[in-house]
C-alpha atoms as a PDB file:
ATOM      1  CA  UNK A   1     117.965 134.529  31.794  1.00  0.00           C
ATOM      2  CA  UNK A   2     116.921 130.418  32.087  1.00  0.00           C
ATOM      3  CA  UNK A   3     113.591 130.242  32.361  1.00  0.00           C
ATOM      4  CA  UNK A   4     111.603 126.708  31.513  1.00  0.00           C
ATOM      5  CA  UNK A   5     109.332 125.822  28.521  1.00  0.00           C
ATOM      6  CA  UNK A   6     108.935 129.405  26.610  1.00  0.00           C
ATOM      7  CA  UNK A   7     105.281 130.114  25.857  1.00  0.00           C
ATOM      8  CA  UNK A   8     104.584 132.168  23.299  1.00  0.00           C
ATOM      9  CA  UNK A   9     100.769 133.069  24.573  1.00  0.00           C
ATOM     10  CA  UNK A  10     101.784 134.500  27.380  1.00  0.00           C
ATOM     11  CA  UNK A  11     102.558 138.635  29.056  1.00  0.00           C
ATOM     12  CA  UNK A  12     106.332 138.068  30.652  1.00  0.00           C
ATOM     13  CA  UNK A  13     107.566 140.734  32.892  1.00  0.00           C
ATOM     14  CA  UNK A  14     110.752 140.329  35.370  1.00  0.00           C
ATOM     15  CA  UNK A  15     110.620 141.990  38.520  1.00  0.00           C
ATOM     16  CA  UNK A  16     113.834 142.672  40.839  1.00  0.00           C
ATOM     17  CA  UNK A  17     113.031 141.707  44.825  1.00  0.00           C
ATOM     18  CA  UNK A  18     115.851 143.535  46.602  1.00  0.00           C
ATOM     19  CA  UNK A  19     117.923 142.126  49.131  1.00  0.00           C
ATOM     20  CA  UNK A  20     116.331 141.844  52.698  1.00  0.00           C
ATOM     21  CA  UNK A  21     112.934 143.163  51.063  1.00  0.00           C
ATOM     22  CA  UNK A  22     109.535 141.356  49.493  1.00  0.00           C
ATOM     23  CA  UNK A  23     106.487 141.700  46.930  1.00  0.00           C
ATOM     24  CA  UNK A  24     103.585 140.597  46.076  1.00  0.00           C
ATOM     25  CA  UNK A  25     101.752 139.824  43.134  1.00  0.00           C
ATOM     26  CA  UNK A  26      98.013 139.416  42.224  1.00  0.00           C
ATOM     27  CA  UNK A  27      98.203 136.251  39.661  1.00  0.00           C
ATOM     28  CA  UNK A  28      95.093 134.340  38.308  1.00  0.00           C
ATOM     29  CA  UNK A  29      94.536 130.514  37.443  1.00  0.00           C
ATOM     30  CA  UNK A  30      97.017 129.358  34.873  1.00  0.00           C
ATOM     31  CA  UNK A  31      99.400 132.401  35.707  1.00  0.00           C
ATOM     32  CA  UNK A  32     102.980 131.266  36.085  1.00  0.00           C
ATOM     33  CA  UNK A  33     105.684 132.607  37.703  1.00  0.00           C
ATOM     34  CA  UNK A  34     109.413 131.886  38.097  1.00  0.00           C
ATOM     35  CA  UNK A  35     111.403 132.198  41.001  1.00  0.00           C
ATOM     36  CA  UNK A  36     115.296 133.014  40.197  1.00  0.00           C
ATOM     37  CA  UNK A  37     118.064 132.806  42.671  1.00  0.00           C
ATOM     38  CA  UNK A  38     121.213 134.986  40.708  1.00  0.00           C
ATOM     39  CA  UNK A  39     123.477 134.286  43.333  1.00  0.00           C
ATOM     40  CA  UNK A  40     122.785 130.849  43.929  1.00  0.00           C
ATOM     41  CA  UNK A  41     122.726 131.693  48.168  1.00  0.00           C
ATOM     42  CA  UNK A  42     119.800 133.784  48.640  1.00  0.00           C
ATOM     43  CA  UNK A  43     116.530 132.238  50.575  1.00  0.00           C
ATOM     44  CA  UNK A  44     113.227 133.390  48.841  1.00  0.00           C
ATOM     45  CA  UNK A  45     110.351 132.462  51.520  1.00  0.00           C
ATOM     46  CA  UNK A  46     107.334 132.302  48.906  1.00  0.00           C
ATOM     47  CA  UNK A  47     103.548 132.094  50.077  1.00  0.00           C
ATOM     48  CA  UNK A  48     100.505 131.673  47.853  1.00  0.00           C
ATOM     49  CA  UNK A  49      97.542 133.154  49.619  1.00  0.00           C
ATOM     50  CA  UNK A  50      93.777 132.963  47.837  1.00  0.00           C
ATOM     51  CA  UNK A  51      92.251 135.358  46.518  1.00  0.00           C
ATOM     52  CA  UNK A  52      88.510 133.977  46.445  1.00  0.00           C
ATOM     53  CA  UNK A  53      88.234 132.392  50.177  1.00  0.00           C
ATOM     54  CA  UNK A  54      89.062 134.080  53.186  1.00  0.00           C
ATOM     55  CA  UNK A  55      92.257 132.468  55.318  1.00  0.00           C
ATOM     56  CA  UNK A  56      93.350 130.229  52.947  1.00  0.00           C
ATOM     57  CA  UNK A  57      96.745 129.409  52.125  1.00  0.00           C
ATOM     58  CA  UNK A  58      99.118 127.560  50.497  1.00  0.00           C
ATOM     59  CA  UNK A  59     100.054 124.675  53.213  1.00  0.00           C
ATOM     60  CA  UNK A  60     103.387 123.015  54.139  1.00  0.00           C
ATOM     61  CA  UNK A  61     102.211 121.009  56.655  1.00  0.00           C
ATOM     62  CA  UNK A  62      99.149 119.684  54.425  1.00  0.00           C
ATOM     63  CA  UNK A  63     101.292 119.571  51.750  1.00  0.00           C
ATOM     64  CA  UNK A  64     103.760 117.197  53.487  1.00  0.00           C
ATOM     65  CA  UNK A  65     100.780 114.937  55.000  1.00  0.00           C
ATOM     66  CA  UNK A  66      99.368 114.621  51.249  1.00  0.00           C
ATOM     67  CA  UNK A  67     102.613 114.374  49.897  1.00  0.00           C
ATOM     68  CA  UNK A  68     103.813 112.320  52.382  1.00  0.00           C
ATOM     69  CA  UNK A  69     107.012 113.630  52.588  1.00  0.00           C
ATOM     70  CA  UNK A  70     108.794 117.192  53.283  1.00  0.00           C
ATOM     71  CA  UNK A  71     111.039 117.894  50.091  1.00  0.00           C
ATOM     72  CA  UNK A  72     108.608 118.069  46.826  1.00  0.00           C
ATOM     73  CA  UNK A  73     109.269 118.122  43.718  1.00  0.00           C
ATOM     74  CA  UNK A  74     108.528 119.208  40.301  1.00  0.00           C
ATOM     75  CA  UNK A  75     105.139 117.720  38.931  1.00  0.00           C
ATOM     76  CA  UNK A  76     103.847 117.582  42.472  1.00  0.00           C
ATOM     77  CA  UNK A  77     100.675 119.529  43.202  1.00  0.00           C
ATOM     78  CA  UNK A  78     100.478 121.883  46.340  1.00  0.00           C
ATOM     79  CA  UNK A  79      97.689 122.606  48.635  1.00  0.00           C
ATOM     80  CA  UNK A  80      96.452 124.770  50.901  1.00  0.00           C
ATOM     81  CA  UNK A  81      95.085 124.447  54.599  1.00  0.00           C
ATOM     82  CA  UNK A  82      91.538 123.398  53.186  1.00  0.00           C
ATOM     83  CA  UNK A  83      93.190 120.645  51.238  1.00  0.00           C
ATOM     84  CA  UNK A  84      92.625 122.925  47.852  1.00  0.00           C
ATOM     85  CA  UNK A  85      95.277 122.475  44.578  1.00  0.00           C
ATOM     86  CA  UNK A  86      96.823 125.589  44.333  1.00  0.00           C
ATOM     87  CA  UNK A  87      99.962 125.121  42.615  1.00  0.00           C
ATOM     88  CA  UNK A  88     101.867 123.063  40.271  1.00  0.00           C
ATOM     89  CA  UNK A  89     105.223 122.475  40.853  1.00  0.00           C
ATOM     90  CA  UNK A  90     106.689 122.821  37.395  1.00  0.00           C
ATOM     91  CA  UNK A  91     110.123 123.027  37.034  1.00  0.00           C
ATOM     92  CA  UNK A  92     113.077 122.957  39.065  1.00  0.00           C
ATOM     93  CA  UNK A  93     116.560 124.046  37.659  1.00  0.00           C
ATOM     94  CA  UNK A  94     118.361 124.496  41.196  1.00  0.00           C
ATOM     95  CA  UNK A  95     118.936 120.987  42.640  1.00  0.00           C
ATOM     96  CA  UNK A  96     115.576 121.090  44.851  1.00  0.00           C
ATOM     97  CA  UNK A  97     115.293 119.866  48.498  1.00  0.00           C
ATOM     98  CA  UNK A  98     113.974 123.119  49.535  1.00  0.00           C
ATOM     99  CA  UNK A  99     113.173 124.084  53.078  1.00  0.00           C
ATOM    100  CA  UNK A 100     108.879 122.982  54.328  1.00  0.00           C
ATOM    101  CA  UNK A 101     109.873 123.554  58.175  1.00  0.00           C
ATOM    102  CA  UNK A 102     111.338 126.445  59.588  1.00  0.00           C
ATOM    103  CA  UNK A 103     109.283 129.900  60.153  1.00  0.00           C
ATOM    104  CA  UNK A 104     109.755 133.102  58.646  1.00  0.00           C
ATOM    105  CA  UNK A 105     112.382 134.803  60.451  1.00  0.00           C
ATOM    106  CA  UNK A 106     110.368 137.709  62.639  1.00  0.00           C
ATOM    107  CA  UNK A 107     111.170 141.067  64.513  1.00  0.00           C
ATOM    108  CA  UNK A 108     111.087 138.578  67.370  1.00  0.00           C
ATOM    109  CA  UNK A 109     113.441 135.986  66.520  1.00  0.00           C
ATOM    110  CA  UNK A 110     115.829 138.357  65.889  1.00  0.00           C
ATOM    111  CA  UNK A 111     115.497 140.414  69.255  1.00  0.00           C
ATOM    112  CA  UNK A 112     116.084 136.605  70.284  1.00  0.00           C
ATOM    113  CA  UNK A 113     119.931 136.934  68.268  1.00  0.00           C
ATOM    114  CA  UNK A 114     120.242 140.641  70.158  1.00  0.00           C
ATOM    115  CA  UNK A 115     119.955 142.283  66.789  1.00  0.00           C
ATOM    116  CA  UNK A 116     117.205 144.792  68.301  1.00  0.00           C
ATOM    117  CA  UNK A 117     113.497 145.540  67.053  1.00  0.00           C
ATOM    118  CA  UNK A 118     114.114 147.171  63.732  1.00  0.00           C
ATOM    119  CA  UNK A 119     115.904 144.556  61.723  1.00  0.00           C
ATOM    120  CA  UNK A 120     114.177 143.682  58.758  1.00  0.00           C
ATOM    121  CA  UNK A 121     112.260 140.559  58.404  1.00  0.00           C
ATOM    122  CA  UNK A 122     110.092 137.946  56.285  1.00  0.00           C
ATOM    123  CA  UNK A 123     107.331 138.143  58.144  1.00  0.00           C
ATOM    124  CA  UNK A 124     107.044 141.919  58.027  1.00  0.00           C
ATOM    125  CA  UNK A 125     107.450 141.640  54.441  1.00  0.00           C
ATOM    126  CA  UNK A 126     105.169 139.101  54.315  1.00  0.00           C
ATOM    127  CA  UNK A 127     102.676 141.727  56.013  1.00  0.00           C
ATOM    128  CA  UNK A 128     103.471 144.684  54.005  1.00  0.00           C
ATOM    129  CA  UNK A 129     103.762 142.624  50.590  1.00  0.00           C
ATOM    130  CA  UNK A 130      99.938 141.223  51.315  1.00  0.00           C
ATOM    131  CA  UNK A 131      98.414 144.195  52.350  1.00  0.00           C
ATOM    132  CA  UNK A 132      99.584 146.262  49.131  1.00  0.00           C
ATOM    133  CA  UNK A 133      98.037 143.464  46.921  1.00  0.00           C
ATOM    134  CA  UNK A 134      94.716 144.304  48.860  1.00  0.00           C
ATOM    135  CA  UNK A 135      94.247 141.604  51.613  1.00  0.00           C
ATOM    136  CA  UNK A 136      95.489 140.885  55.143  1.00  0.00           C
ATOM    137  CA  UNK A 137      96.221 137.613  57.080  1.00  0.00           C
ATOM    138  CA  UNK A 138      96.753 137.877  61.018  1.00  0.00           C
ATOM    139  CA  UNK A 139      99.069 135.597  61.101  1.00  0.00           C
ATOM    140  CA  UNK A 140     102.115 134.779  59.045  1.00  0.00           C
ATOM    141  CA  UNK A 141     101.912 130.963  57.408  1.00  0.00           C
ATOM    142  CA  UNK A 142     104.839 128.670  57.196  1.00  0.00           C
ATOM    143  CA  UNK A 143     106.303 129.582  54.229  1.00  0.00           C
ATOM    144  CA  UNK A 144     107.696 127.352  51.405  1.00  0.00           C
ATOM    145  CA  UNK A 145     111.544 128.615  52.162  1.00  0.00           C
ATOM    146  CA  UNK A 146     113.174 127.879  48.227  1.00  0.00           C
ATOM    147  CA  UNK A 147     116.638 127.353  47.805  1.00  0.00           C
ATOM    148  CA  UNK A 148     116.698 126.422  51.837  1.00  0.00           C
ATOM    149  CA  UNK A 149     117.925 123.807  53.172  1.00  0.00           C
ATOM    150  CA  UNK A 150     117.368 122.365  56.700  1.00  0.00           C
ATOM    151  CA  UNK A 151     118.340 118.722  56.856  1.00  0.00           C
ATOM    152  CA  UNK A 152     116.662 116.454  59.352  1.00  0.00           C
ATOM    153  CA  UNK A 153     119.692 114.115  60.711  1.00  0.00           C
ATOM    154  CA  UNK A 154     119.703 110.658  62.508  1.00  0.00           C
ATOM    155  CA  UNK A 155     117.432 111.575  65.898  1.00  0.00           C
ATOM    156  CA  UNK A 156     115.031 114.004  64.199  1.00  0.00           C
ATOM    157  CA  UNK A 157     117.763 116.959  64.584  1.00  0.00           C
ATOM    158  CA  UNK A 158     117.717 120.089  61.967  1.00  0.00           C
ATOM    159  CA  UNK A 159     120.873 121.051  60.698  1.00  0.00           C
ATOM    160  CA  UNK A 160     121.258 124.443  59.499  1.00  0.00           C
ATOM    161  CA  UNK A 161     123.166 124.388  56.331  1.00  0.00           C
ATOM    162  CA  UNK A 162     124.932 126.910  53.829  1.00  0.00           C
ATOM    163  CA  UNK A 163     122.528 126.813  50.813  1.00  0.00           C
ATOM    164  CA  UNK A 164     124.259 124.459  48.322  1.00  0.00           C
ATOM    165  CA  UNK A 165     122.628 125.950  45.223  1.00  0.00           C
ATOM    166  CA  UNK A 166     123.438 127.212  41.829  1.00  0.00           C
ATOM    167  CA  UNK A 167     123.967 130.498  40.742  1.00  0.00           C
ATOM    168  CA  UNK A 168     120.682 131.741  38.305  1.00  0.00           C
ATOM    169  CA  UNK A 169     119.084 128.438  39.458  1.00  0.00           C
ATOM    170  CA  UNK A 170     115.035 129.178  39.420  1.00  0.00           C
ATOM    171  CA  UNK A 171     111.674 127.203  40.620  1.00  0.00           C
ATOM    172  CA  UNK A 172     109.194 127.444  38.299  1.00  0.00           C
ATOM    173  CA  UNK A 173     105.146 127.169  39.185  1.00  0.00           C
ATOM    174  CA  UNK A 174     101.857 127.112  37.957  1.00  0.00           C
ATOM    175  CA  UNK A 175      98.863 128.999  39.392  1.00  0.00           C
ATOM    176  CA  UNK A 176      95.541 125.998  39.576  1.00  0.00           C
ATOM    177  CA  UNK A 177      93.233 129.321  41.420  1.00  0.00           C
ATOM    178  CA  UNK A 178      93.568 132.743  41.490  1.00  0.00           C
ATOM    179  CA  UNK A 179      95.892 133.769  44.321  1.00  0.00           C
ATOM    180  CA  UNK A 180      98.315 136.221  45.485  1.00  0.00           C
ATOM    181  CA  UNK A 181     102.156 135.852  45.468  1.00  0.00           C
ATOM    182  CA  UNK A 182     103.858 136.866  48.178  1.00  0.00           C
ATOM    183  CA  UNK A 183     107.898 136.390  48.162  1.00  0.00           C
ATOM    184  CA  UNK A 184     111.096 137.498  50.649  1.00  0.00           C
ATOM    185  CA  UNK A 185     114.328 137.652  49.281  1.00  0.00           C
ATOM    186  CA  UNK A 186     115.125 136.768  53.118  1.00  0.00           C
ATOM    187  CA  UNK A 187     117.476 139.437  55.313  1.00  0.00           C
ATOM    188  CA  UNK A 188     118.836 137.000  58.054  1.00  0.00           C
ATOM    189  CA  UNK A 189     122.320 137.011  58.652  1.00  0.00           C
ATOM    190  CA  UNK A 190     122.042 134.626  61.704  1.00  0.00           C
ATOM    191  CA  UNK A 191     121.783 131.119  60.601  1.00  0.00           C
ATOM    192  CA  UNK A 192     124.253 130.095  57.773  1.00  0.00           C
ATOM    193  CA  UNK A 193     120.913 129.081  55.235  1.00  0.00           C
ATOM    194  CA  UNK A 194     121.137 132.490  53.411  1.00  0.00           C
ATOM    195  CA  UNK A 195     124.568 132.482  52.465  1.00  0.00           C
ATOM    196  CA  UNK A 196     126.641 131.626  55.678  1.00  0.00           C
ATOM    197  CA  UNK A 197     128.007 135.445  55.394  1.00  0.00           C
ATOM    198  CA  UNK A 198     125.302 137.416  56.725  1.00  0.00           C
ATOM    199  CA  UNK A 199     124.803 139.066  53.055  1.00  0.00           C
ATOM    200  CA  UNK A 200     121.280 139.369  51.138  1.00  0.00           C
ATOM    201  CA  UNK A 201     121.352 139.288  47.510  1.00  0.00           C
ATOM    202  CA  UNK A 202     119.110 140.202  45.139  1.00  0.00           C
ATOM    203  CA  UNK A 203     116.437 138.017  43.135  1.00  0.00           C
ATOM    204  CA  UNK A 204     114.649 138.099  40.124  1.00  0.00           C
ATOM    205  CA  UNK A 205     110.670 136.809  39.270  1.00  0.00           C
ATOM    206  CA  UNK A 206     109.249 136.016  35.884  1.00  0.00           C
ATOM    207  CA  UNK A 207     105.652 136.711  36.116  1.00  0.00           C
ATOM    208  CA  UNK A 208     104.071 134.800  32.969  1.00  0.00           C
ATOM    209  CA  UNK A 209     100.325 135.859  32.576  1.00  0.00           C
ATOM    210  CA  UNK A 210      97.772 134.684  30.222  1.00  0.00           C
ATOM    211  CA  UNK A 211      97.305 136.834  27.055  1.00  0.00           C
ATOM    212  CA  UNK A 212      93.749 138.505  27.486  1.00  0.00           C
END
């Protein structure tokens, strides 16, 4: 399994995020973790949420305005609404360019498509993934949507493109506060930007905690 810069000091476990469902981990400063995408189509929407101060989050918009631009990349540092580092950007083995602007697909976008009120969704994994890892947010944040892409065209339009990624590519980042991982391996089979065949796939995380 590729994973970047083997550390020797450090607890590794690999957890499986099934397709169309989430999880969430409870990860501490200096923590790393490593998102893997086996089948080189699958969407992971990935949130960092604090663990020390109430309603903060990691940030795409504040990221972009620091950043000043909406694909990062690796040795960029990410913040949260309150303007906080709260990850490093390590690594990047996929071919980058990953999604900052669309929403996690919802119970209501996809009553939108006609696909009913029970089809699964980000944002209710989002929910269910934060509360079992002992906190709550009202409100789902704009997630960081890795191995995404939604190009901005001549005229400010978003095109919705079949991910153009690697199979086993991964993201790899670095915990700068004590936070809480939340990830999707995203279940729409609407728009063509998680596979273009209406097909989740499974994804795999390195968690890579500090020795104690």
């Amino acid at each position: 399994m590729p994973v970047a810069g083997q550390n020797t000091d450090r607890k590794t476990e690999t957890v499986t995020v099934y397709a169309g469902c989430g999880a969430g981990f409870n990860l501490t400063r200096g923590d790393e973790i490593i998102v893997i995408n086996e089948s080189g189509t699958q969407v992971v929407d990935f949130w960092c949420i604090s663990s020390d101060v109430a309603g903060e989050y990691l940030s795409m918009e504040h990221c972009r305005e620091v950043l000043r631009k909406i694909w990062y990349d690796p040795g960029d540092v990410l913040i949260s609404n309150r303007y906080t580092p709260m990850i490093e950007y390590v690594a990047d083995s996929s071919g980058g360019k990953h999604d900052t602007l669309i929403a996690a697909c919802s119970k209501e976008m996809y009553r939108r498509f006609g696909h009913g009120d029970n089809h699964a969704s980000c944002a209710s994994n989002f929910h269910s993934a934060l509360v079992a890892t002992g906190s709550e947010l009202a409100d789902v944040p704009q997630p960081w949507n890795l191995f995404m892409r939604a190009m901005v065209q001549d005229g400010g339009l978003i095109d919705f493109v079949r991910p153009p990624y690697v199979p086993n590519g991964f993201v790899h980042v670095k915990l700068l506060t004590d936070a809480r991982i939340i990830v999707s391996a995203c279940p729409d089979d609407v728009y063509p930007t998680n596979g273009g065949d209406g097909k989740p796939e499974d994804v795999a995380i390195v968690l890579r905690r500090q020795a104690t």
